[in-house]
C-alpha atoms as a PDB file:
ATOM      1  CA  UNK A   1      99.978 311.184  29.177  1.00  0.00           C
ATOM      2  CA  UNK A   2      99.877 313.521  26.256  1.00  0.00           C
ATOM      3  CA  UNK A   3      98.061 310.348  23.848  1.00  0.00           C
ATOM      4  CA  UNK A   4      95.560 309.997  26.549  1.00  0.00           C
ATOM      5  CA  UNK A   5      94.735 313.552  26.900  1.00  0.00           C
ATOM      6  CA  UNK A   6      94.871 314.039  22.837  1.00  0.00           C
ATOM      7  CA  UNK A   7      92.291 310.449  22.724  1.00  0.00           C
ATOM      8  CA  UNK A   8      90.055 311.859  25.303  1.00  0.00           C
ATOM      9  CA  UNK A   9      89.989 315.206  22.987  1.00  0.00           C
ATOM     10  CA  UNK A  10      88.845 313.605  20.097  1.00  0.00           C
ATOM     11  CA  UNK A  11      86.259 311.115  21.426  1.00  0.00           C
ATOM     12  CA  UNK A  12      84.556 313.648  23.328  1.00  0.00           C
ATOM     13  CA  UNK A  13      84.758 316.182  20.127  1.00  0.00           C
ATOM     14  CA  UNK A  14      83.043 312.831  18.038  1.00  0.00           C
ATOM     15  CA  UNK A  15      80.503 312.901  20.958  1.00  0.00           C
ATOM     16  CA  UNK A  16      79.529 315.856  20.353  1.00  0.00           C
ATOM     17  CA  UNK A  17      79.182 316.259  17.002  1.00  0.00           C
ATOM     18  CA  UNK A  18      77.428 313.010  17.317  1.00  0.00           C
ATOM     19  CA  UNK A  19      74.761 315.049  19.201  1.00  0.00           C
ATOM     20  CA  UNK A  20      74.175 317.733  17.091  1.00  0.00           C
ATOM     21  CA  UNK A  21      70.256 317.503  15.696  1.00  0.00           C
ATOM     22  CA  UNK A  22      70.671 317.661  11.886  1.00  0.00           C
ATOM     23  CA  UNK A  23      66.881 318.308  11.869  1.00  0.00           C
ATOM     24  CA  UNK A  24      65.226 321.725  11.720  1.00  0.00           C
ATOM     25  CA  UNK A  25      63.348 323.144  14.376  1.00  0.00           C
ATOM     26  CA  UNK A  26      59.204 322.462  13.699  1.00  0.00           C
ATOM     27  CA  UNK A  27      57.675 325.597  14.240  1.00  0.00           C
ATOM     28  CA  UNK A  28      54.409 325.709  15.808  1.00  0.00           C
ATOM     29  CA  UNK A  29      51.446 326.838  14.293  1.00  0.00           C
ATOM     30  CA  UNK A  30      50.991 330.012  16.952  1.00  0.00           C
ATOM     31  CA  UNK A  31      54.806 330.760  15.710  1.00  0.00           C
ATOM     32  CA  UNK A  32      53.805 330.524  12.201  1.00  0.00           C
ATOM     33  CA  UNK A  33      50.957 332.813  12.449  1.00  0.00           C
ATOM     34  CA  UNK A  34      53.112 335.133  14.629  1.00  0.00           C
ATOM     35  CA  UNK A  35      56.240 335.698  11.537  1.00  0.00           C
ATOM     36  CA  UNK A  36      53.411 335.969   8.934  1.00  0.00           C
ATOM     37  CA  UNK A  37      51.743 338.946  10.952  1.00  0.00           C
ATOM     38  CA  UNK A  38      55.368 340.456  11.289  1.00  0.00           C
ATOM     39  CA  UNK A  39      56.123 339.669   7.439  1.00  0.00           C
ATOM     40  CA  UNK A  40      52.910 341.418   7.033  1.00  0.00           C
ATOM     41  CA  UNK A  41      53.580 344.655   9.656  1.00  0.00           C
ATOM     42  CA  UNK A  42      56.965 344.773   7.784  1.00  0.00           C
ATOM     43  CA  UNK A  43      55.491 345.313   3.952  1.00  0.00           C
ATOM     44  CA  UNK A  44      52.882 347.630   5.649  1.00  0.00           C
ATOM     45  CA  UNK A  45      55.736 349.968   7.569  1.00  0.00           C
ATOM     46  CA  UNK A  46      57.630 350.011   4.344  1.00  0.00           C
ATOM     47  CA  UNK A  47      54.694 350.591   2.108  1.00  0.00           C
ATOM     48  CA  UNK A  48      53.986 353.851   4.283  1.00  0.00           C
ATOM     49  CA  UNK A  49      57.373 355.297   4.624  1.00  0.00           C
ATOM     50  CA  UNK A  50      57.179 355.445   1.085  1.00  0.00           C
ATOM     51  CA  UNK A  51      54.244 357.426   1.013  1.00  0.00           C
ATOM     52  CA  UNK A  52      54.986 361.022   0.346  1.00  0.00           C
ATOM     53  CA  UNK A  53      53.606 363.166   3.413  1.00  0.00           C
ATOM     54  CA  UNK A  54      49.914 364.686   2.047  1.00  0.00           C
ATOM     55  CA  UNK A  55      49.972 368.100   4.185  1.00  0.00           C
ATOM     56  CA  UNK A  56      46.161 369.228   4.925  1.00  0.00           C
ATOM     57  CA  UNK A  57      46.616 372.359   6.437  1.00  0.00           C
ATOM     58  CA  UNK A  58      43.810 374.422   8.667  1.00  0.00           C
ATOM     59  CA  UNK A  59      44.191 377.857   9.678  1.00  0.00           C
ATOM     60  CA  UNK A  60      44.010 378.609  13.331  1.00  0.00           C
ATOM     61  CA  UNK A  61      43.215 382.402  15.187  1.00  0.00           C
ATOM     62  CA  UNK A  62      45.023 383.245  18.651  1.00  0.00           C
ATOM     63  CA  UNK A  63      45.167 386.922  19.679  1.00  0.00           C
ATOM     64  CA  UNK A  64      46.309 388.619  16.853  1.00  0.00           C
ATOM     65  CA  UNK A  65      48.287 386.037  14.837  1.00  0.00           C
ATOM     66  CA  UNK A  66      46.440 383.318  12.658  1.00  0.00           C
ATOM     67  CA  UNK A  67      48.426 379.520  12.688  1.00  0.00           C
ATOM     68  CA  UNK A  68      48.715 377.146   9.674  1.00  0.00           C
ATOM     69  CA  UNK A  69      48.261 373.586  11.862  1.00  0.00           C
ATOM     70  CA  UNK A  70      48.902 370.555   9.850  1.00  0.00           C
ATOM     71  CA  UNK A  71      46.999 367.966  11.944  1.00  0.00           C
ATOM     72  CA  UNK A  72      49.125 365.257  10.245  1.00  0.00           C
ATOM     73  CA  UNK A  73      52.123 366.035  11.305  1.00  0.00           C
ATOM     74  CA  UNK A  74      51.565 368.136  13.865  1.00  0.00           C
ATOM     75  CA  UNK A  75      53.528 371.160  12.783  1.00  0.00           C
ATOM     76  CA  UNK A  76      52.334 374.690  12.814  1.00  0.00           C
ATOM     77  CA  UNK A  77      53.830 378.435  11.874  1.00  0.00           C
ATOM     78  CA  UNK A  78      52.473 381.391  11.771  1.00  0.00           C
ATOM     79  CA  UNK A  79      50.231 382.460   8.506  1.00  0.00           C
ATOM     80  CA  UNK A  80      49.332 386.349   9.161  1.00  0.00           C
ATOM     81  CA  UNK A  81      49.774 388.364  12.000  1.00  0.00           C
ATOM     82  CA  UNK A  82      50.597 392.225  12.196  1.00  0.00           C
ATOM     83  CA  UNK A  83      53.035 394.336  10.640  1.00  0.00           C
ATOM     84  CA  UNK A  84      54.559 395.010  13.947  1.00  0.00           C
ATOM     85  CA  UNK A  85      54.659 391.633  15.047  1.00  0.00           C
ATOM     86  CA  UNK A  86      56.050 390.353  11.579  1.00  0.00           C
ATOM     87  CA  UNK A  87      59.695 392.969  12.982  1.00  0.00           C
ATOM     88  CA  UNK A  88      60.234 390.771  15.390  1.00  0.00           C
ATOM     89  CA  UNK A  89      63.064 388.363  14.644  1.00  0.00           C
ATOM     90  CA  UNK A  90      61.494 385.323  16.340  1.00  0.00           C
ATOM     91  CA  UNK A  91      58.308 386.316  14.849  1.00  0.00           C
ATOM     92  CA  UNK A  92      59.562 385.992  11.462  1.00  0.00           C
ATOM     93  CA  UNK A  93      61.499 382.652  12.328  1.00  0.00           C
ATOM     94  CA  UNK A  94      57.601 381.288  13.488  1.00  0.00           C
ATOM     95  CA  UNK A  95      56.740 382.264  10.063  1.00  0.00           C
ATOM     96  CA  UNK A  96      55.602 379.898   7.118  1.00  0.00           C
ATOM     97  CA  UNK A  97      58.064 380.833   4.620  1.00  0.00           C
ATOM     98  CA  UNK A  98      60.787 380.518   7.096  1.00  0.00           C
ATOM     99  CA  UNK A  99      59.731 377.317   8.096  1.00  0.00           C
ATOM    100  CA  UNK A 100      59.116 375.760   4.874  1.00  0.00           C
ATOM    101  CA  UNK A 101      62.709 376.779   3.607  1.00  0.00           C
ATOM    102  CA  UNK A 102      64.013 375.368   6.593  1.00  0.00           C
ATOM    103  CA  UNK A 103      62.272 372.068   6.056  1.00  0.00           C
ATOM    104  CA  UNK A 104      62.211 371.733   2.316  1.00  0.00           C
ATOM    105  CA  UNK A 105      64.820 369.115   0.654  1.00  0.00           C
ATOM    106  CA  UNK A 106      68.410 369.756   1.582  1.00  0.00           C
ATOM    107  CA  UNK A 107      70.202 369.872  -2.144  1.00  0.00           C
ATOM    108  CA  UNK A 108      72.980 367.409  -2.874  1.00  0.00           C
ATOM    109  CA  UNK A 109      76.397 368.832  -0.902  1.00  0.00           C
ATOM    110  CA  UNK A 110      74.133 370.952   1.296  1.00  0.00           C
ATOM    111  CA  UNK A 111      73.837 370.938   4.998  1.00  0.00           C
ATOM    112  CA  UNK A 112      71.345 371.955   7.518  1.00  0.00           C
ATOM    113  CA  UNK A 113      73.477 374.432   9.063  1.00  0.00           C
ATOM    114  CA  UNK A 114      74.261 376.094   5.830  1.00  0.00           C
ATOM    115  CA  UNK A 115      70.467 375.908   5.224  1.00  0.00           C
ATOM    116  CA  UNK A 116      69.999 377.849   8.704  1.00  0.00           C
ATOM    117  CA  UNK A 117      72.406 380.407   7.823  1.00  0.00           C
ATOM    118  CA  UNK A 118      70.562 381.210   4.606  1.00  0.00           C
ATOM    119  CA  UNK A 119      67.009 381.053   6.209  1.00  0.00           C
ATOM    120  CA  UNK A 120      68.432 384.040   8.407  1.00  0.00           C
ATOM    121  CA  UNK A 121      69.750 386.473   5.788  1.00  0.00           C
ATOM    122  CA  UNK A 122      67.044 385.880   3.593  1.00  0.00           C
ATOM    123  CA  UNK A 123      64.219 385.868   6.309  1.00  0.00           C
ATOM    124  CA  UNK A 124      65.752 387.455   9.484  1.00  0.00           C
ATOM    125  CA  UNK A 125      68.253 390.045   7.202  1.00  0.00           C
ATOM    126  CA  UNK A 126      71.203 388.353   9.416  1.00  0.00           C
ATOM    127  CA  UNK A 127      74.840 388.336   7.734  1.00  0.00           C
ATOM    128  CA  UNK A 128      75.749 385.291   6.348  1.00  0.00           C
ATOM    129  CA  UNK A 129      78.845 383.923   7.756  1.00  0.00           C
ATOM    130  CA  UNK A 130      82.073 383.734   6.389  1.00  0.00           C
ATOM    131  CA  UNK A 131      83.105 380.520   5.170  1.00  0.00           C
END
């Protein structure tokens, strides 16, 4: 019983590796043209997260404050405003400096949080934490 069971095995395993199609798949032509356009979308993504960010800045009047608006990125803070208004904690963390500390390179062995915390003594005269 075991011989039959073991022959029936191995003739069905030569079967099927009989069956297998040594040939490669012929790829239509709308298939071709459909990887070359994603070969080409590929280089092109690539290419432009590469590119360093060009920041073109316009300035932009509400009320009393005036807005730096980088239509490229979408990002805005807050260029001039009153002397008064600058007091104000969240005024100051709206601010351009702030936000340009906050978003500049982190150095090697720095973290954002750190970066935070040093944003706020410098900017917002907050204590730093202890570490």
């Amino acid at each position: 019983m075991f011989k039959s069971l073991s022959a029936i095995a191995m003739a069905s395993g030569l079967l099927l590796a009989g069956c297998t199609d040594s040939k490669p798949a012929v790829e239509s032509p709308a298939e071709k043209a459909q990887d070359e356009k994603i070969q080409e979308l590929t280089k092109r993504v690539s290419a432009l997260e590469q590119k360093p960010v060009q920041h073109h800045y316009e300035l932009r009047s509400e009320g009393l404050r005036t807005w730096r608006f980088d239509p490229g990125t979408g990002d805005s803070c807050i260029k001039l405003t009153s002397k008064a208004d600058w007091k104000e904690a969240d005024t100051i963390r709206q601010g351009c400096e702030y936000q340009d500390y906050v978003k500049a390179p982190l150095d090697q062995g720095e973290d954002y949080r750190s970066r935070i915390a040093d944003a706020e003594y410098i900017y917002v005269g907050k204590s730093k934490p202890v570490k």
